[in-house]
N, C-alpha and C. Protein backbone atom coordinates (compact mmCIF):
# COMPACT_ATOMS: atom_id res chain seq x y z
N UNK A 1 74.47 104.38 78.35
CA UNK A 1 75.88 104.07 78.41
C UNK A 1 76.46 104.40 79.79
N UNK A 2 76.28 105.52 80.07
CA UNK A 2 76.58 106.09 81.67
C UNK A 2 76.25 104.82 82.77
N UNK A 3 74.89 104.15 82.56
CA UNK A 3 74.56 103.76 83.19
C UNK A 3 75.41 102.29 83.26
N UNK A 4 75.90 101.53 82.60
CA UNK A 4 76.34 100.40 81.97
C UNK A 4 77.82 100.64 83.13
N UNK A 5 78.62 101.83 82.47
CA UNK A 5 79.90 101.87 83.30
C UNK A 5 79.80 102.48 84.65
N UNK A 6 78.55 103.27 84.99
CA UNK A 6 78.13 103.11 86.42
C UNK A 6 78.37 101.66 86.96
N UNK A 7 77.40 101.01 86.51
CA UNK A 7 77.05 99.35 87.01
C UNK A 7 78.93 98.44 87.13
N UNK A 8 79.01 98.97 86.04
CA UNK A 8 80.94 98.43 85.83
C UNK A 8 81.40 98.31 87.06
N UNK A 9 81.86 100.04 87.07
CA UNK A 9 82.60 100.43 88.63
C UNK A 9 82.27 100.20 89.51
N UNK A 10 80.95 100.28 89.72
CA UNK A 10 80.32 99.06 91.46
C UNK A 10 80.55 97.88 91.31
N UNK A 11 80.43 97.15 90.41
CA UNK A 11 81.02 96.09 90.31
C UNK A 11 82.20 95.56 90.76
N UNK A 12 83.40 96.43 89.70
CA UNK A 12 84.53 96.38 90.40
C UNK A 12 84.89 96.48 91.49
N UNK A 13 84.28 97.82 92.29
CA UNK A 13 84.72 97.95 93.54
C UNK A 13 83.70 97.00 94.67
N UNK A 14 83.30 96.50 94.29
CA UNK A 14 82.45 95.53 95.60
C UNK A 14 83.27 94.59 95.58
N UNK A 15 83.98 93.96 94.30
CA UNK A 15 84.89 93.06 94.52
C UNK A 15 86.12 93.30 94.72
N UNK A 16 87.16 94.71 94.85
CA UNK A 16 88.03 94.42 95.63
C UNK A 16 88.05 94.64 96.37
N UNK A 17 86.63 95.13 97.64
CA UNK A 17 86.55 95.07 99.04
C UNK A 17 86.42 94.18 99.28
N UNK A 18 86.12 93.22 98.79
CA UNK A 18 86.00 92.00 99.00
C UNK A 18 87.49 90.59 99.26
N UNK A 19 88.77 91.31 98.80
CA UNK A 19 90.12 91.02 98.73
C UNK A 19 90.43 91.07 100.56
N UNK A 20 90.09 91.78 101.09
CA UNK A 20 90.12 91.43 102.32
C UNK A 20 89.34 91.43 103.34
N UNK A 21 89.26 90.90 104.18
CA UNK A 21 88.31 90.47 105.13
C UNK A 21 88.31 90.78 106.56
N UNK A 22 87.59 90.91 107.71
CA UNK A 22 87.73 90.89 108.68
C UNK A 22 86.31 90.07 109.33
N UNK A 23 86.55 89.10 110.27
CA UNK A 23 85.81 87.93 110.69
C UNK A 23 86.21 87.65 112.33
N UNK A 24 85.27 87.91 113.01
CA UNK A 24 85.45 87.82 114.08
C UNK A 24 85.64 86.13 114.59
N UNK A 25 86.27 85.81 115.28
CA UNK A 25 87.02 84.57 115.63
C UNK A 25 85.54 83.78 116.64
N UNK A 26 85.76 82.36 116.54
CA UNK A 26 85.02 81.82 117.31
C UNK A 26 85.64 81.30 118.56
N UNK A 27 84.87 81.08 119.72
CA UNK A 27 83.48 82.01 120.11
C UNK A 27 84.05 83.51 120.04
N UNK A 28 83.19 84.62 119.49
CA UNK A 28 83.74 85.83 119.51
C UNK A 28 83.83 86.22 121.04
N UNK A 29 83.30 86.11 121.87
CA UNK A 29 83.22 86.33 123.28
C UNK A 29 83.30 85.52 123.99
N UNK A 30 84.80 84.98 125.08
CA UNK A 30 84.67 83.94 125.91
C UNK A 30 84.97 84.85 127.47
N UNK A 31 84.88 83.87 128.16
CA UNK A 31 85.16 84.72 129.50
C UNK A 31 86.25 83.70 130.24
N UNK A 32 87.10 84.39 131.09
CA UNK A 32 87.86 83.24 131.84
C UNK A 32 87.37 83.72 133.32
N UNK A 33 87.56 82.93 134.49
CA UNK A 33 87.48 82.99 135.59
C UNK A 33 88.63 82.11 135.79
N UNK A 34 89.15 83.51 136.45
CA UNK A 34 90.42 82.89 138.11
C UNK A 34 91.40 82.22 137.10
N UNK A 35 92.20 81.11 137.64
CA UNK A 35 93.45 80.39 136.79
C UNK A 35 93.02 79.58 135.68
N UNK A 36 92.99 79.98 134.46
CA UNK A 36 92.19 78.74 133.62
C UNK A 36 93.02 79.10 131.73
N UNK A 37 92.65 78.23 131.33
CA UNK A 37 93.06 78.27 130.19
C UNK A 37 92.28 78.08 128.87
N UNK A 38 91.99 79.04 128.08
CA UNK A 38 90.87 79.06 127.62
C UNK A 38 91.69 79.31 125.98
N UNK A 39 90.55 79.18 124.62
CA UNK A 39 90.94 79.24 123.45
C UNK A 39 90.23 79.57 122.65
N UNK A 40 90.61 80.40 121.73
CA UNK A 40 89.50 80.85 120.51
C UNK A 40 90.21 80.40 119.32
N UNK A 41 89.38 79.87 118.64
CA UNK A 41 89.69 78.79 117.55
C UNK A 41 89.25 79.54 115.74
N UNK A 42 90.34 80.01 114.76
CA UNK A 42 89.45 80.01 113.89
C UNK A 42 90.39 79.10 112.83
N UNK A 43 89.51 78.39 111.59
CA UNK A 43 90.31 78.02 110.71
C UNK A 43 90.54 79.01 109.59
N UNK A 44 92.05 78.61 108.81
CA UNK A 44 92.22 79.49 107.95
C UNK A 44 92.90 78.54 106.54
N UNK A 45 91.94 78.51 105.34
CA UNK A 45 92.24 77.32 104.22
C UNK A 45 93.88 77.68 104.15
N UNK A 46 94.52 76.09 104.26
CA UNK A 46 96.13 77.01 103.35
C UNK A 46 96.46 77.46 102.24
N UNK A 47 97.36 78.30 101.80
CA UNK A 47 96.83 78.40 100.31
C UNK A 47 95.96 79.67 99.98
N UNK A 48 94.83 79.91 100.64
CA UNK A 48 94.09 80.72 100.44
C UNK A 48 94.75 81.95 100.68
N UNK A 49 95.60 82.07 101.82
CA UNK A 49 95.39 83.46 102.66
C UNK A 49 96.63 83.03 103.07
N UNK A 50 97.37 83.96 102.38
CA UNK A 50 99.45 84.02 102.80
C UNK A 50 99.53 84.74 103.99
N UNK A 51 98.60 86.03 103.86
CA UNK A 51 99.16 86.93 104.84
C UNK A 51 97.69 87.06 105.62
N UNK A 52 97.71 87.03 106.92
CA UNK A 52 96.82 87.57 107.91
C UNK A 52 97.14 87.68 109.41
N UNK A 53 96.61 88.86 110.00
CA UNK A 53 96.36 89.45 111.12
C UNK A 53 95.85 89.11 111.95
N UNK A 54 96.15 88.54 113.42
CA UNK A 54 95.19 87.98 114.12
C UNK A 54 95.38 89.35 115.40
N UNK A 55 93.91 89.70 116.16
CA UNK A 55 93.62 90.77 117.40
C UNK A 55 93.52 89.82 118.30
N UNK A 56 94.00 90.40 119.31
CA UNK A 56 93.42 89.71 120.62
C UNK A 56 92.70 90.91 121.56
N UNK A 57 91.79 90.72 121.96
CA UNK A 57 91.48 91.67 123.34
C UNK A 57 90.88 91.53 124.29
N UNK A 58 91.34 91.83 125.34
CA UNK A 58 91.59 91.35 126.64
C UNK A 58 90.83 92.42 127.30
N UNK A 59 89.18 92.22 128.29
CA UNK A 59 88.76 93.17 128.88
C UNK A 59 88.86 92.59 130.62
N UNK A 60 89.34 93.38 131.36
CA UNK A 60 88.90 93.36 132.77
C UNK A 60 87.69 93.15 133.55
N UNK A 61 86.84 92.43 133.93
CA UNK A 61 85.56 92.63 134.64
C UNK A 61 85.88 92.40 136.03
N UNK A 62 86.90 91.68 136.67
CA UNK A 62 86.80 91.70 138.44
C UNK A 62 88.29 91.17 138.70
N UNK A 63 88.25 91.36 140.17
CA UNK A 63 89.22 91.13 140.30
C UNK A 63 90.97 91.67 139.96
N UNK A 64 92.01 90.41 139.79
CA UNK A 64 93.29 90.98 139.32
C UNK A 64 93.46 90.39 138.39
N UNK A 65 93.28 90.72 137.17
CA UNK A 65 93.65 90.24 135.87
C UNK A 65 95.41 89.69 135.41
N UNK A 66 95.75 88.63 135.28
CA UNK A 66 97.10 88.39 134.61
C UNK A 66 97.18 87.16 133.73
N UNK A 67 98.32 87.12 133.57
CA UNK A 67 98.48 86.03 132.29
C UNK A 67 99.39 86.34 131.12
N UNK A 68 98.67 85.64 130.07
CA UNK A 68 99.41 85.45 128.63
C UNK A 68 98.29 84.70 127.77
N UNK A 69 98.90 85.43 126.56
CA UNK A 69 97.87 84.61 124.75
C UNK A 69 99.11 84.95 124.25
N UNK A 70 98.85 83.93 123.35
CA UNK A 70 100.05 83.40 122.20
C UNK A 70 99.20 82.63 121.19
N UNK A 71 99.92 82.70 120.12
CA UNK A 71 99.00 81.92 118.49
C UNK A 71 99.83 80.63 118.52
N UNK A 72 99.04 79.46 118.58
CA UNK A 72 98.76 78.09 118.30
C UNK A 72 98.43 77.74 116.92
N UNK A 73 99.15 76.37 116.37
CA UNK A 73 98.49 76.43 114.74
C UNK A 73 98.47 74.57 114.72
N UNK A 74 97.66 73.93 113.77
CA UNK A 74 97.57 72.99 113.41
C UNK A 74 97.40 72.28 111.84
N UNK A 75 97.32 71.44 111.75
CA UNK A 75 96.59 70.83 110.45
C UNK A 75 95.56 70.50 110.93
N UNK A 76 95.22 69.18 111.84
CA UNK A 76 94.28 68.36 111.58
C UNK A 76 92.72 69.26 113.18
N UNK A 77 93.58 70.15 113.71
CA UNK A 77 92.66 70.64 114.89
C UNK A 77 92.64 69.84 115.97
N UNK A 78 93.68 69.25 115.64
CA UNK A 78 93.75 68.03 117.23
C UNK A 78 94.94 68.41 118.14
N UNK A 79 95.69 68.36 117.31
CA UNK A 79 97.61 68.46 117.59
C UNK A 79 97.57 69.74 117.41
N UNK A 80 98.28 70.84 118.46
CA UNK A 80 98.38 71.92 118.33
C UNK A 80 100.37 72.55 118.83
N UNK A 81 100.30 73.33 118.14
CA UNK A 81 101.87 73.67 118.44
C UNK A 81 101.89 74.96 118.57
N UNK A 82 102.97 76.26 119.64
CA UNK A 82 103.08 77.24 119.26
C UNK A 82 103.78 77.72 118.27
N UNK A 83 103.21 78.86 117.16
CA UNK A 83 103.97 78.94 116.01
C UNK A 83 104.27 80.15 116.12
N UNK A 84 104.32 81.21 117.56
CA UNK A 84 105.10 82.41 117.42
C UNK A 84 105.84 82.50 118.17
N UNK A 85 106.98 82.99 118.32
CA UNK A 85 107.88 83.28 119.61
C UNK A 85 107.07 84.74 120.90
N UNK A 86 106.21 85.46 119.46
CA UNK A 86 105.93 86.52 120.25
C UNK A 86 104.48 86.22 121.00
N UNK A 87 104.74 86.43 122.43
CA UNK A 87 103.70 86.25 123.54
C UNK A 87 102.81 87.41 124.01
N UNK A 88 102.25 87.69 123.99
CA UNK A 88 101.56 89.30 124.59
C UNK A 88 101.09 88.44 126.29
N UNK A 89 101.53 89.58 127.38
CA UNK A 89 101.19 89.21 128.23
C UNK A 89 100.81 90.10 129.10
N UNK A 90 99.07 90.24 129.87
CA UNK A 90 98.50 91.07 129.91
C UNK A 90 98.25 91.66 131.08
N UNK A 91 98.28 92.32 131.81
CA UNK A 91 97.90 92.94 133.72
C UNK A 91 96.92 93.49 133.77
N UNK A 92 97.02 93.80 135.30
CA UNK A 92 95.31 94.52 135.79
C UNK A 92 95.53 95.97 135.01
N UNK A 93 94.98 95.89 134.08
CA UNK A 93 94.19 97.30 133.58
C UNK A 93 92.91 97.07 132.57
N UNK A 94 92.10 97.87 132.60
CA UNK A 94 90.62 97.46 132.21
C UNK A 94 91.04 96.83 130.55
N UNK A 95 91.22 97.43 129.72
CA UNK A 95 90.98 96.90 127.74
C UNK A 95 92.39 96.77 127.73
N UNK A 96 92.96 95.69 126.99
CA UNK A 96 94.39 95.89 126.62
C UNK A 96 93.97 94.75 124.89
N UNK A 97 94.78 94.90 123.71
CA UNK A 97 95.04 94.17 123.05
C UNK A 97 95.94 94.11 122.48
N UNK A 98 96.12 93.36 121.56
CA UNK A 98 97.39 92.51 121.15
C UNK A 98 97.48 92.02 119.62
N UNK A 99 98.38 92.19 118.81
CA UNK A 99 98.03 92.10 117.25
C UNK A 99 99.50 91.53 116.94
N UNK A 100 99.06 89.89 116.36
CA UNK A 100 99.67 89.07 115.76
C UNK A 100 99.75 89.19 114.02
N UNK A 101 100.72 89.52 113.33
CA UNK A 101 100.70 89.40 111.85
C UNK A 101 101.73 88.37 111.63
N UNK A 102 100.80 87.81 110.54
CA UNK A 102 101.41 86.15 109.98
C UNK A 102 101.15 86.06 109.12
N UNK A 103 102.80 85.60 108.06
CA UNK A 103 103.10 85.21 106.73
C UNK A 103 103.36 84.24 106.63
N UNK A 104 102.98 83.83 105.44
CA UNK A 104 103.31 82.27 104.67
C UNK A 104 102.75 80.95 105.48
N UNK A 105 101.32 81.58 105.11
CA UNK A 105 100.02 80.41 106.07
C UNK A 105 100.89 79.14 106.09
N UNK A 106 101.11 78.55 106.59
CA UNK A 106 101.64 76.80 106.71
C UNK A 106 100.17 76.10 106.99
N UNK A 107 99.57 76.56 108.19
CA UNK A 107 98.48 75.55 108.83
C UNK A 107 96.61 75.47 108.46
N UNK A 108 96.43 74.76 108.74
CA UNK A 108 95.29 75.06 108.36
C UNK A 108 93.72 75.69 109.49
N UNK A 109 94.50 75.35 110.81
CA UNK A 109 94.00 75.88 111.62
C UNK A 109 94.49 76.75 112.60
N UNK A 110 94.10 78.13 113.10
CA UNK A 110 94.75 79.09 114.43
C UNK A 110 93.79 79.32 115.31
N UNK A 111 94.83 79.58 116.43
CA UNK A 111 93.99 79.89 117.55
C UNK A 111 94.90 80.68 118.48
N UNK A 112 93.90 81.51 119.29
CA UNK A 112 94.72 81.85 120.68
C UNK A 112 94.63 81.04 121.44
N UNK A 113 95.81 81.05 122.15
CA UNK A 113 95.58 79.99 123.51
C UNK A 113 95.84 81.24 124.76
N UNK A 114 94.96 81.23 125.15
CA UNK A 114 94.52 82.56 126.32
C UNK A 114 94.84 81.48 128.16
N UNK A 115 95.98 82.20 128.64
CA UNK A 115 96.57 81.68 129.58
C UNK A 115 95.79 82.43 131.36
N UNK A 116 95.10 82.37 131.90
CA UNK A 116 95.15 83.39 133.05
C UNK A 116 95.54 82.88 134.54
N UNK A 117 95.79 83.70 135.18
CA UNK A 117 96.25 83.27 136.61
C UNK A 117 95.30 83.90 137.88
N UNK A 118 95.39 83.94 138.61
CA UNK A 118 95.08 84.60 140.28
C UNK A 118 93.26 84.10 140.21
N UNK A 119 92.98 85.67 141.29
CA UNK A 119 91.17 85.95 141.25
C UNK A 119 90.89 86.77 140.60
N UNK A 120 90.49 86.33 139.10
CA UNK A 120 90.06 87.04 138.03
C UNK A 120 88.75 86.55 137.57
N UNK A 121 88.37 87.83 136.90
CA UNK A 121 87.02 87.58 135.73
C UNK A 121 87.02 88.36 134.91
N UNK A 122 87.59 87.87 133.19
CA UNK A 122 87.71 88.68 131.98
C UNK A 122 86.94 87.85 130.70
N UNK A 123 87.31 89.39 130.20
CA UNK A 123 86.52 88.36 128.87
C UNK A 123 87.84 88.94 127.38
N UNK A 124 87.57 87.53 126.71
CA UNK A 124 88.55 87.54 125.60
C UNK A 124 87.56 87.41 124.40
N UNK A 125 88.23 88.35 123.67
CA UNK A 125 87.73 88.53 121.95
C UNK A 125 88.88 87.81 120.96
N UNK A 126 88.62 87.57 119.35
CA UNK A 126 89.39 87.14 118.88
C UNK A 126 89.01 87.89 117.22
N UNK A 127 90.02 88.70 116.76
CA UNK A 127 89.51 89.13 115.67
C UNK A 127 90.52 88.49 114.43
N UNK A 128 89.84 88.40 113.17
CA UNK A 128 90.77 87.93 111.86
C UNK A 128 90.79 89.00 110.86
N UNK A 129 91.60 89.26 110.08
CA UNK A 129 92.08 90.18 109.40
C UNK A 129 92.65 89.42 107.96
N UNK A 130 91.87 88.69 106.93
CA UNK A 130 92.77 88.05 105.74
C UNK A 130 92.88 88.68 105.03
N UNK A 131 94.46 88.39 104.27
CA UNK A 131 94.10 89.26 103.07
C UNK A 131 94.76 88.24 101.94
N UNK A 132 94.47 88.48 100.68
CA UNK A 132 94.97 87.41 99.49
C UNK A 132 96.16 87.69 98.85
C-alpha cells in the first residue's frame, strides 16, 4: 500500500513541475558584430500559455557594445509588430539582461528583435519562461 501512494505522489508531483516550463529560445546563442540587427525567434501556441516571461542576455566580447532589444509578435511569422512599449537598452559593460513578462498571449509567434550599433562583438541569448 505504501508503495502504491509512494508511486501516487511522484506522480503527482512530476506533473505539476511540469505546469511550467523554461525553454531556451532559438538560436539559443547568436552573436552580433558592429551595427546589425539580429533576432531570436520562439513560437508560443495561443491559447496555450496566457502568461509568460521572456530573458534577454546580452554578453560583451569586443569592442563598444550599444543598442536596444524589444519583443516583436506575430501570427503568421512573416508580419511582425512591436507589442511592448518597454525597450531594454544595453551599454559597454560585460553581462547585462533584461526580463519581459507577458499577459494575455494574443500571438502566436515572439521574438527579440536585438538592435546594435558602433565596433562591437556580442553575443545574445534568449530564454522562455511558460506558465498555464
Amino acid at each position: 500500500m505504501r508503495k502504491y501512494l509512494l508511486l501516487t505522489l511522484i506522480s503527482l508531483a512530476a506533473t505539476f513541475s511540469l505546469r511550467a516550463q523554461s525553454n531556451q529560445l532559438t538560436p539559443a546563442i547568436d552573436t552580433s558584430t558592429n551595427a546589425q540587427t539580429r533576432y531570436i525567434v520562439t513560437g508560443v501556441q495561443n491559447g496555450q500559455y496566457q502568461t509568460f516571461s521572456i530573458q534577454f542576455v546580452k554578453d560583451s566580447v569586443s569592442g563598444t557594445v550599444a543598442g536596444y532589444a524589444l519583443i516583436q509578435a506575430s501570427i503568421d511569422n512573416s508580419h511582425w509588430k512591436d507589442v511592448n512599449t518597454d525597450t531594454f537598452t544595453f551599454t559597454n559593460t560585460g553581462s547585462q539582461n533584461y526580463l519581459w513578462d507577458l499577459t494575455k498571449n494574443k500571438y502566436l509567434y515572439y521574438r527579440i528583435k536585438v538592435v546594435t550599433t558602433g565596433t562591437q562583438v556580442s553575443t545574445n541569448k534568449g530564454y522562455l519562461w511558460r506558465k498555464e
